[in-house]
N, C-alpha and C. Protein backbone atom coordinates (compact mmCIF):
# COMPACT_ATOMS: atom_id res chain seq x y z
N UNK A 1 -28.22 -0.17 28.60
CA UNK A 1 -26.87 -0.66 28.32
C UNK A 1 -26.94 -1.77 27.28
N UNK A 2 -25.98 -1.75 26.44
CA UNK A 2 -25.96 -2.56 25.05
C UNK A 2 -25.81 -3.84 25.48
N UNK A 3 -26.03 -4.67 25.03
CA UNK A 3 -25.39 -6.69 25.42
C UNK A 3 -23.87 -6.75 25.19
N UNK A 4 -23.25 -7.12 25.43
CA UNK A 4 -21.89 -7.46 24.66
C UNK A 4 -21.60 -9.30 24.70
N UNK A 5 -20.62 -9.34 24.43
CA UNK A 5 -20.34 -10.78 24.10
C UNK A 5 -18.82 -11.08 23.86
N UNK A 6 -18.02 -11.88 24.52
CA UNK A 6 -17.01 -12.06 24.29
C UNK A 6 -16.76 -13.28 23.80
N UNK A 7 -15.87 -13.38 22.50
CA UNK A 7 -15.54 -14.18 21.65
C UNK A 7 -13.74 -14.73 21.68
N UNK A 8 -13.79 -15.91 21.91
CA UNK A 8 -12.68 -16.14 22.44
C UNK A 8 -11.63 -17.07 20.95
N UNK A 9 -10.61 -16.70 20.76
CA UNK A 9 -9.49 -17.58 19.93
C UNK A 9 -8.78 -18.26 20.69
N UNK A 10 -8.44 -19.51 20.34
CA UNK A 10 -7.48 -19.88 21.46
C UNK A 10 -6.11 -20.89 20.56
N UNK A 11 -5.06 -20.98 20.84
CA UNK A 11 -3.99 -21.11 19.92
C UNK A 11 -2.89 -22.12 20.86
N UNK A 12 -2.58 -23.60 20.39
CA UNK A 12 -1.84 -24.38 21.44
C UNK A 12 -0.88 -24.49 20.30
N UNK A 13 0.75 -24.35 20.62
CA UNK A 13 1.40 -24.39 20.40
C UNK A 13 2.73 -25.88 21.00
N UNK A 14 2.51 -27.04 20.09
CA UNK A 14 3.24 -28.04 20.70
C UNK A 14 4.88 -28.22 20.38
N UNK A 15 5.52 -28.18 21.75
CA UNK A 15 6.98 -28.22 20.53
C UNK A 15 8.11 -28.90 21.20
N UNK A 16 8.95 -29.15 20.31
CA UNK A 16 9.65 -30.71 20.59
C UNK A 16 10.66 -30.23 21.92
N UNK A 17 12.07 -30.44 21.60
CA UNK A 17 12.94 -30.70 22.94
C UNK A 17 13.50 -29.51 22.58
N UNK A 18 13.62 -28.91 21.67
CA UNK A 18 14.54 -27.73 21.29
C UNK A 18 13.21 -26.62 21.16
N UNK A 19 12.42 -26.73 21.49
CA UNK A 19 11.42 -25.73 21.62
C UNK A 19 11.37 -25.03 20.24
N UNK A 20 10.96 -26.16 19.30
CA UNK A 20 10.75 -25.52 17.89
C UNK A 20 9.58 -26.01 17.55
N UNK A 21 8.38 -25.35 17.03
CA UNK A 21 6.96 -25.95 17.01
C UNK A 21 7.14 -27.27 16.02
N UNK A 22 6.22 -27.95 16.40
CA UNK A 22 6.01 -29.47 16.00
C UNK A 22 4.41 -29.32 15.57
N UNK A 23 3.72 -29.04 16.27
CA UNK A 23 1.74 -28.95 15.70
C UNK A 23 1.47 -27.23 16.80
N UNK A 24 0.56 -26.99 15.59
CA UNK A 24 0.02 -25.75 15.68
C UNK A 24 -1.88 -26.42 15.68
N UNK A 25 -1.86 -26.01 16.70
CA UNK A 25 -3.74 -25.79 16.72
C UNK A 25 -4.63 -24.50 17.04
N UNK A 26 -5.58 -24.33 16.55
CA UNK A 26 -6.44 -22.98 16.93
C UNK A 26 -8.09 -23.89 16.93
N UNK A 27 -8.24 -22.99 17.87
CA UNK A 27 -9.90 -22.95 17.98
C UNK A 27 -10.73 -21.83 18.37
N UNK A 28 -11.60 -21.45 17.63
CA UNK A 28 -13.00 -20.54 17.53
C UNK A 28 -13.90 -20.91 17.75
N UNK A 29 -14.74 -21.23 18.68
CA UNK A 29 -15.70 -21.76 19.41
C UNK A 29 -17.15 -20.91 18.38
N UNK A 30 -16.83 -19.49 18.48
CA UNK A 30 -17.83 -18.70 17.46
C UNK A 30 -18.10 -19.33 16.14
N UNK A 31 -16.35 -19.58 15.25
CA UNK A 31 -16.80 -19.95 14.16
C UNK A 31 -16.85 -21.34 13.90
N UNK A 32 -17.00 -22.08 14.93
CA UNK A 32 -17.15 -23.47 14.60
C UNK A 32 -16.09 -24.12 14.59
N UNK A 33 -14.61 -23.64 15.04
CA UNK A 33 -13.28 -24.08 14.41
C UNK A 33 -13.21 -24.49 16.21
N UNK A 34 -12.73 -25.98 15.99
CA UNK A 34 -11.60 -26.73 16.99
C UNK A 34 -10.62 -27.45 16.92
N UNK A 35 -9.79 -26.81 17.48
CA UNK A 35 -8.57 -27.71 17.29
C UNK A 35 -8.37 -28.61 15.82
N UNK A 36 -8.17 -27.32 15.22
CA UNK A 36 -7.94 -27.25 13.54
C UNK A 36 -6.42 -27.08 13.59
N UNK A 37 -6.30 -27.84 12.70
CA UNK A 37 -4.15 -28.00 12.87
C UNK A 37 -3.79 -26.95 11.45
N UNK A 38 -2.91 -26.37 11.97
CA UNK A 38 -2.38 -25.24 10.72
C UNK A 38 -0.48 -25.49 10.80
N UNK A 39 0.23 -25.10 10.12
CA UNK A 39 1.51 -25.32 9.70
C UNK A 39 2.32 -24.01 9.61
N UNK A 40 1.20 -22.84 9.87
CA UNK A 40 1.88 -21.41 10.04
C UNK A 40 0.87 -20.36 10.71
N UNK A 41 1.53 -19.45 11.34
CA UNK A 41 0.56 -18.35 11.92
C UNK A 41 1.23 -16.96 12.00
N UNK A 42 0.59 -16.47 11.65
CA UNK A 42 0.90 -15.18 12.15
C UNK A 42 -0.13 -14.15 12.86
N UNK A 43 0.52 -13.66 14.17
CA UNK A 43 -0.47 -12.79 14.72
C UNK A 43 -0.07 -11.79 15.06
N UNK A 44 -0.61 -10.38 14.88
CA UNK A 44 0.10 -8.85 15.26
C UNK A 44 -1.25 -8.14 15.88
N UNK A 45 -0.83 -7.32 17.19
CA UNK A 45 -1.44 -6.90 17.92
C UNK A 45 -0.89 -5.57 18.11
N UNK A 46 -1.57 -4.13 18.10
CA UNK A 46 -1.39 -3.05 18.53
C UNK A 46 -0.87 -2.97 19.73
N UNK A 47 -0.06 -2.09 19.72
CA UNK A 47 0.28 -1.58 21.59
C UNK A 47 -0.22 -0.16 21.51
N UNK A 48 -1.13 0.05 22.07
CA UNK A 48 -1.70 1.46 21.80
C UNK A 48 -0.96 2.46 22.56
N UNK A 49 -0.54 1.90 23.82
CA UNK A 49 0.24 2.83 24.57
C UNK A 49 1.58 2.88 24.25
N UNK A 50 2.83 1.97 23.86
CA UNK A 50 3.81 2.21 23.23
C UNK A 50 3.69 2.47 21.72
N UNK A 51 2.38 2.35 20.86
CA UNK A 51 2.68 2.80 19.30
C UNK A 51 3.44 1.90 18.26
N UNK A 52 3.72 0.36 18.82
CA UNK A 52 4.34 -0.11 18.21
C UNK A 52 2.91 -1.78 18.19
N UNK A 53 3.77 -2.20 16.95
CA UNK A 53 2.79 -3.79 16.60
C UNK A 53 4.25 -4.67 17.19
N UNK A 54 3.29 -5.51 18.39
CA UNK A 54 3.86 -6.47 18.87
C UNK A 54 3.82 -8.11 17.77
N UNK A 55 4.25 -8.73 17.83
CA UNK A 55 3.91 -9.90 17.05
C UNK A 55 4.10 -11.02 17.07
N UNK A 56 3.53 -12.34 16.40
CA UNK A 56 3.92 -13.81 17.23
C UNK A 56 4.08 -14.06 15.77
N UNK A 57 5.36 -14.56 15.00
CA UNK A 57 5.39 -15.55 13.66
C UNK A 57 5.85 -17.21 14.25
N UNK A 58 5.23 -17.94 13.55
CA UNK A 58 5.44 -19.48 14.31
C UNK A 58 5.16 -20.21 12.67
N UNK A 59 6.12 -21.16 12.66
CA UNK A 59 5.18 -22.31 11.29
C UNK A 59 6.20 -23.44 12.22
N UNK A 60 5.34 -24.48 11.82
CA UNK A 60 5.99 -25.80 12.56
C UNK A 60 7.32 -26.44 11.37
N UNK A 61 8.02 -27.15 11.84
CA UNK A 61 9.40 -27.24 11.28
C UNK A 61 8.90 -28.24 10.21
N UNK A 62 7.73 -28.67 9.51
CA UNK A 62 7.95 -29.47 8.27
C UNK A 62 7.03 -28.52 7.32
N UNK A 63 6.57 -27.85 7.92
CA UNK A 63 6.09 -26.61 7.06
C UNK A 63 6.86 -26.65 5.30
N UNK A 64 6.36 -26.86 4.77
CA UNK A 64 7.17 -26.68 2.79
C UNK A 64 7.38 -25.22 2.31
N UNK A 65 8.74 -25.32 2.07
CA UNK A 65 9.21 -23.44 1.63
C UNK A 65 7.92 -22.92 0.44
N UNK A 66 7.74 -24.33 -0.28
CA UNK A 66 6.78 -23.31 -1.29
C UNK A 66 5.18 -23.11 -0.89
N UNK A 67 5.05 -23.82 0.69
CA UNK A 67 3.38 -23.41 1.17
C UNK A 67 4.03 -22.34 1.47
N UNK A 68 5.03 -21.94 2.06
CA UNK A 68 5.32 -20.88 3.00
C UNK A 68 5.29 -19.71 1.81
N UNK A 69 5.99 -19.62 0.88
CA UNK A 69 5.66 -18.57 -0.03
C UNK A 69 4.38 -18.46 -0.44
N UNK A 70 3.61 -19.09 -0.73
CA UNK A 70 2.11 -19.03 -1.03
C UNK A 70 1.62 -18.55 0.16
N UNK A 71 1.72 -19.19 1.50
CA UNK A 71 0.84 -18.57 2.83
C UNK A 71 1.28 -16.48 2.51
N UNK A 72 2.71 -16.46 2.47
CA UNK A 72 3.06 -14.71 2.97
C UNK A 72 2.62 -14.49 1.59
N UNK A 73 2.29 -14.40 0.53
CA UNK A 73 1.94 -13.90 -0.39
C UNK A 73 0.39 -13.73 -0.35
N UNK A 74 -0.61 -15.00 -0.06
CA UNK A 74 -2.06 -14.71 0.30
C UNK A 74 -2.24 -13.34 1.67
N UNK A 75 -1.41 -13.99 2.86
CA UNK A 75 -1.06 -12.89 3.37
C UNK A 75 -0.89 -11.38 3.46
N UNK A 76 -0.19 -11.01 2.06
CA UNK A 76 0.34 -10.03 1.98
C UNK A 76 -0.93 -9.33 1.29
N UNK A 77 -1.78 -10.07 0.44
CA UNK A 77 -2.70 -9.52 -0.53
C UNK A 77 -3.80 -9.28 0.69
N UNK A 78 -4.48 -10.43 1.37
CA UNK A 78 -5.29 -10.32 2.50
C UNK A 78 -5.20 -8.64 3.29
N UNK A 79 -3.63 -8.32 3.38
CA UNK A 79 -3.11 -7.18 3.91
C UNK A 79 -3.18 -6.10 2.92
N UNK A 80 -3.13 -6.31 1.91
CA UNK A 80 -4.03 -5.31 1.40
C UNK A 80 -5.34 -4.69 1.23
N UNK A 81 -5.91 -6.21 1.18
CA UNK A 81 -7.69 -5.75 1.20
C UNK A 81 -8.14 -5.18 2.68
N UNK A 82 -7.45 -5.58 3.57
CA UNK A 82 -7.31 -5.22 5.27
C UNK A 82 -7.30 -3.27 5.28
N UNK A 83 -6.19 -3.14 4.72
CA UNK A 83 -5.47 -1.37 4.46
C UNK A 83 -6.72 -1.02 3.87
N UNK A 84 -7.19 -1.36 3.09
CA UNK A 84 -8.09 -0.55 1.78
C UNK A 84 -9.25 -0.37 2.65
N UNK A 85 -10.10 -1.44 3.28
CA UNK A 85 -10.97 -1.28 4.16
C UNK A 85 -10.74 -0.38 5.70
N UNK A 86 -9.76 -0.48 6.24
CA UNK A 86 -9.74 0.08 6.95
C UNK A 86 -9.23 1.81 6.80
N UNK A 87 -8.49 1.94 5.09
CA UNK A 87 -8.35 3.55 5.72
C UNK A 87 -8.93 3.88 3.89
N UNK A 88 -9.44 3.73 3.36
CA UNK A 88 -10.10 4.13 2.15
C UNK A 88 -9.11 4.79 1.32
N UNK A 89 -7.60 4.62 1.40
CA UNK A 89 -6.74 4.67 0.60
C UNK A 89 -6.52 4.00 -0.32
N UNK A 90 -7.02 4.24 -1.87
CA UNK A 90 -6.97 3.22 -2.93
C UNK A 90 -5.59 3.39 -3.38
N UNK A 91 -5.28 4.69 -3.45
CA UNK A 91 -3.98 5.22 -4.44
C UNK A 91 -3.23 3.85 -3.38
N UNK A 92 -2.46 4.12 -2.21
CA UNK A 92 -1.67 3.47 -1.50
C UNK A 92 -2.37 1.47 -1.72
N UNK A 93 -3.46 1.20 -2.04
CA UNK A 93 -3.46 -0.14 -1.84
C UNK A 93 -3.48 -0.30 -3.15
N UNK A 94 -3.54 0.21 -4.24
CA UNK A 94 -2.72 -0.47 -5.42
C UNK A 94 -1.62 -0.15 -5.79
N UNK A 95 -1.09 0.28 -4.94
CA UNK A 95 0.32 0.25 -5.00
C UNK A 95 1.03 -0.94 -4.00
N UNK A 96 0.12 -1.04 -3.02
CA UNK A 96 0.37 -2.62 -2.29
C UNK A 96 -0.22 -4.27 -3.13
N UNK A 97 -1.20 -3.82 -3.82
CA UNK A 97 -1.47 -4.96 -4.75
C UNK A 97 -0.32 -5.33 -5.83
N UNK A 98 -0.05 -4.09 -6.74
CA UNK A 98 0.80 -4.55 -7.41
C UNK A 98 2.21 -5.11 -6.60
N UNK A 99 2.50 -4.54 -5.76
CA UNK A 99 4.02 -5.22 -5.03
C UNK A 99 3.71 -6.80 -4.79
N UNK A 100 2.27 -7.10 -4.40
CA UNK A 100 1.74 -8.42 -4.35
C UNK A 100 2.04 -9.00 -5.69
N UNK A 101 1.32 -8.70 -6.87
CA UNK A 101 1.91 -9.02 -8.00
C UNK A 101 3.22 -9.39 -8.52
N UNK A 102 3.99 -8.21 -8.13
CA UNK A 102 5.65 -8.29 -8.63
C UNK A 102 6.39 -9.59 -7.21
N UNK A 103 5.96 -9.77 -6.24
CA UNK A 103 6.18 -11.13 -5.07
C UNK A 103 5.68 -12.33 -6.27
N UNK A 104 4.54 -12.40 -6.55
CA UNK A 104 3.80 -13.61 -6.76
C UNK A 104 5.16 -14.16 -8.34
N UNK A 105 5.18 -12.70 -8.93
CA UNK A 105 5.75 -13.15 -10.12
C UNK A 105 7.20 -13.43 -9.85
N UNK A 106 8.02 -13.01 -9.07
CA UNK A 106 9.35 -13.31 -8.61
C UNK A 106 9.50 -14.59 -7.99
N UNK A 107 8.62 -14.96 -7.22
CA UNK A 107 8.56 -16.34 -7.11
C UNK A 107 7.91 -17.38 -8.16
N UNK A 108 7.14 -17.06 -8.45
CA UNK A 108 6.42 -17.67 -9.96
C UNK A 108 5.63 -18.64 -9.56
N UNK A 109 5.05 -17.89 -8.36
CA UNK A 109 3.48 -18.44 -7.67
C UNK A 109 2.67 -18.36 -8.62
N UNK A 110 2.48 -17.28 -9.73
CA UNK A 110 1.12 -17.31 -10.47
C UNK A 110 1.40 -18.35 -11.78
N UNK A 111 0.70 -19.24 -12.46
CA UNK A 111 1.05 -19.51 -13.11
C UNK A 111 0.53 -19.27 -14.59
């Protein structure tokens, strides 16, 4: 029988009186990360038995509109290199790169 090993993320979510996040922390014990403070998250999880992606979006309320366009735009590209690796569809992921492109340039992230 093989070894296995379980690797744990763990994600505290602090939030004020109106239950709107105030500090975001994560920790990875694997990769060395504790209670590292972040300003946005996003997490999506398969439901294998209903077929649908469940999902958690959170950024804490002083979060800056223009990190926030830069975070979903790294995002979005990350989500491409994600697609490409996982289903060896190039035609379809440069066609998701460039939409990354035509985002970056509509906002006028690239400079």
């Amino acid at each position: 029988m093989a070894n296995t090993h379980t690797s744990k993320i763990e994600l505290n979510v602090e939030l004020d009186e109106n239950r709107i996040p105030e500090k975001l922390t994560w920790s990875a014990q694997d990769g060395g990360i504790t209670n590292e403070e972040a300003k946005a998250m996003l997490l999506s999880v398969w439901d294998n038995n209903a077929k649908e992606t469940l999902r958690i979006d959170l950024w804490t309320k002083d979060m800056p509109v223009d990190e926030m366009k830069q975070f979903f735009h790294q995002t979005l590209v990350a989500m491409s290199d994600t697609f490409n690796r996982a289903t060896q569809d190039e035609k379809m992921t440069a066609t998701m790169k460039d939409f990354c492109d035509y985002f970056a340039e509509k906002l006028e992230l690239k400079k």
